[in-house]
Protein backbone atom coordinates (compact mmCIF):
# COMPACT_ATOMS: atom_id res chain seq x y z
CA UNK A 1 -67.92 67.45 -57.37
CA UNK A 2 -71.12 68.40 -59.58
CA UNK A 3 -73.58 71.23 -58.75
CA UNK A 4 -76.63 69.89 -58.00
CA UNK A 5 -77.98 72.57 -60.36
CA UNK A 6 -75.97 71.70 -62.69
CA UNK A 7 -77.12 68.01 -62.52
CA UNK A 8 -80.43 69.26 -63.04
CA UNK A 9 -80.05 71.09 -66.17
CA UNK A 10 -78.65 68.15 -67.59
CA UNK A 11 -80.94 66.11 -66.75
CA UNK A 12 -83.43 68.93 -68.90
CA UNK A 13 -80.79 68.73 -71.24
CA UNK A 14 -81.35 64.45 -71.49
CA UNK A 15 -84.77 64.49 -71.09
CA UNK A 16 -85.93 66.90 -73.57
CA UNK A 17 -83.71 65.65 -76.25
CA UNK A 18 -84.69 61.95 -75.45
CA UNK A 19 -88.28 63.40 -75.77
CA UNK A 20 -87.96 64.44 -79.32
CA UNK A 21 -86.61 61.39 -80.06
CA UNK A 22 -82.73 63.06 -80.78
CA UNK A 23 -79.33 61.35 -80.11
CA UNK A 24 -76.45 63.14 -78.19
CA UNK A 25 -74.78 63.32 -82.01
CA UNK A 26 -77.35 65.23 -83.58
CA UNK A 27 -78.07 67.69 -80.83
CA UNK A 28 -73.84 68.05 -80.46
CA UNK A 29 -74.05 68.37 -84.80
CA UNK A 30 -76.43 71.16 -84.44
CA UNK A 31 -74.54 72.87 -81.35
CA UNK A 32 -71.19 72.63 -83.23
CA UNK A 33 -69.51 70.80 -80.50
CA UNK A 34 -68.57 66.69 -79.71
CA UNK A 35 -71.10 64.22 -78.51
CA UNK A 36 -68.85 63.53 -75.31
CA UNK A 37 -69.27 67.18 -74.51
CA UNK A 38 -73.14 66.88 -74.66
CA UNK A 39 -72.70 63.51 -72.12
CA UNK A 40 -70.72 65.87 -69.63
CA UNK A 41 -73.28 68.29 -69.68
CA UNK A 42 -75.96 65.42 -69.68
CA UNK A 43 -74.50 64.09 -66.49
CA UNK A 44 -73.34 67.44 -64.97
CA UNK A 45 -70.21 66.87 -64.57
CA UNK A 46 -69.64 69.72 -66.90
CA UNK A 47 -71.36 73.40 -66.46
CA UNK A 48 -73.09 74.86 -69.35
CA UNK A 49 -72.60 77.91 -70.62
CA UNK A 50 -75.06 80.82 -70.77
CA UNK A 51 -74.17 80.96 -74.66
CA UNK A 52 -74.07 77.20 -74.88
CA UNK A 53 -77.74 76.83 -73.07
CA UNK A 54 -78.59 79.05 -75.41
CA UNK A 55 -77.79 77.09 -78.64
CA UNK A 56 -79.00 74.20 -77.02
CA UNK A 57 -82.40 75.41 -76.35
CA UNK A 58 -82.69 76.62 -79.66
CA UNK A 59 -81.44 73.54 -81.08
CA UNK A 60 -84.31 70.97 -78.84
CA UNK A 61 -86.97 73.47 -79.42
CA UNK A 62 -87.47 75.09 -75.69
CA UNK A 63 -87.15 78.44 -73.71
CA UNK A 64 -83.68 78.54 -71.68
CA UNK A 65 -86.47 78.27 -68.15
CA UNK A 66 -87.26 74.90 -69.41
CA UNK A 67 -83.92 73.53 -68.12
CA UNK A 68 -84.59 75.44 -64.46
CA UNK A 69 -88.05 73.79 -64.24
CA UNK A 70 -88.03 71.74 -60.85
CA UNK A 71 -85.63 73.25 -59.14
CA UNK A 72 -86.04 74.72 -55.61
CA UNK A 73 -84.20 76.50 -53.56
CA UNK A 74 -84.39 76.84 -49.63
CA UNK A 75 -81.87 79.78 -47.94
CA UNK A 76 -78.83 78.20 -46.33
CA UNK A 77 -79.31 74.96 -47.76
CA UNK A 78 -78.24 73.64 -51.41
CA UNK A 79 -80.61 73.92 -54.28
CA UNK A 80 -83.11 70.92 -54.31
CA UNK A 81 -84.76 69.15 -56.57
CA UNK A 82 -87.93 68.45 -56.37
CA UNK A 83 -89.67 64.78 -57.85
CA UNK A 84 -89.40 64.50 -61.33
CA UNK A 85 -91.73 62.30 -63.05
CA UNK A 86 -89.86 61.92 -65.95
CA UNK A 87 -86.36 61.09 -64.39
CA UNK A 88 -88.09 57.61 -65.07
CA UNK A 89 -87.44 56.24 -68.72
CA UNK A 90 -90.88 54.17 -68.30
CA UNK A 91 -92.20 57.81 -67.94
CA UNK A 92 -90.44 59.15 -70.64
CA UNK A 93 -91.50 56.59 -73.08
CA UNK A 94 -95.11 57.04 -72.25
CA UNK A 95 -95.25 60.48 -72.66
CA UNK A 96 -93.26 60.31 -75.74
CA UNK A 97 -95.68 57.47 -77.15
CA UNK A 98 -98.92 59.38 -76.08
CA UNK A 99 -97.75 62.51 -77.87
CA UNK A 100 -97.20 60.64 -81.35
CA UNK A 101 -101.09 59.45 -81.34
CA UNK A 102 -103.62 61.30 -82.85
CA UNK A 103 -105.18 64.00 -81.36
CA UNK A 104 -108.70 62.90 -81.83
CA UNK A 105 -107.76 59.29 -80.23
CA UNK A 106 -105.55 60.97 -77.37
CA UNK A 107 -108.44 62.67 -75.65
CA UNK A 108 -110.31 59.02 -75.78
CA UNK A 109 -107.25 57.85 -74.36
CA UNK A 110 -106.78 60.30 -71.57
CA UNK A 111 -110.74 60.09 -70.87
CA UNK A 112 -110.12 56.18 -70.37
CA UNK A 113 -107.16 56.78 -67.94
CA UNK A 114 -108.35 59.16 -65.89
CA UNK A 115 -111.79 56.98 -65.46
CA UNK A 116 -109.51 54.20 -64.77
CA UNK A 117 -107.71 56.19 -61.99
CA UNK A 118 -110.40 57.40 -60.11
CA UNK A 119 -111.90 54.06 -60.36
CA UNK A 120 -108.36 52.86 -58.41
């Protein structure tokens, strides 16, 4: 049975790699390790390592916290995660798409949502 914390960091692990546009291949290439392992840990049905986190974070470009973002904890009670806006790929592609415009034409394009959500 997975660790919900361990479910959790993979789904850092997915998310951030899926954000810099990198396939379970490359990021497994530059870990030294198979693809297959990278979809255990992607899935949680394998732990990751300390040293292995390590590499990885390295490897996407992140601090080691990044993977522990979102994660609560109450006493007596397993961990929890909180909502995650990117656990949806719609999400994830937006963000992803936003990032790769211009800097100058993002701000007119955040300017426009946010009048567009407060006009909602």
């Amino acid at each position: 049975m997975k660790h919900p914390v361990d479910a959790h960091v993979g789904k850092r692990i997915r998310h951030r790699r899926w954000m810099i546009g990198m396939t379970q291949q490359q990021l497994a290439d530059k870990v030294g390790i198979k693809f297959q392992q990278i979809q255990k840990y992607e899935t949680g049905m394998n732990r990751v390592s300390a040293s292995r986190l390590w590499d990885i974070a390295d490897a996407v470009g992140v601090p080691i916290s990044f993977f522990f973002e979102g994660l609560g904890t109450e006493r007596d009670v397993q961990p929890v995660v909180e909502g995650d806006i990117l656990a949806d790929k719609e999400a994830l592609e937006l963000v992803r798409s936003y990032y790769a415009i211009p800097e100058q034409q993002r701000r007119r394009l955040f300017d426009l949502a946010r009048v567009l959500s407060d006009a909602a």
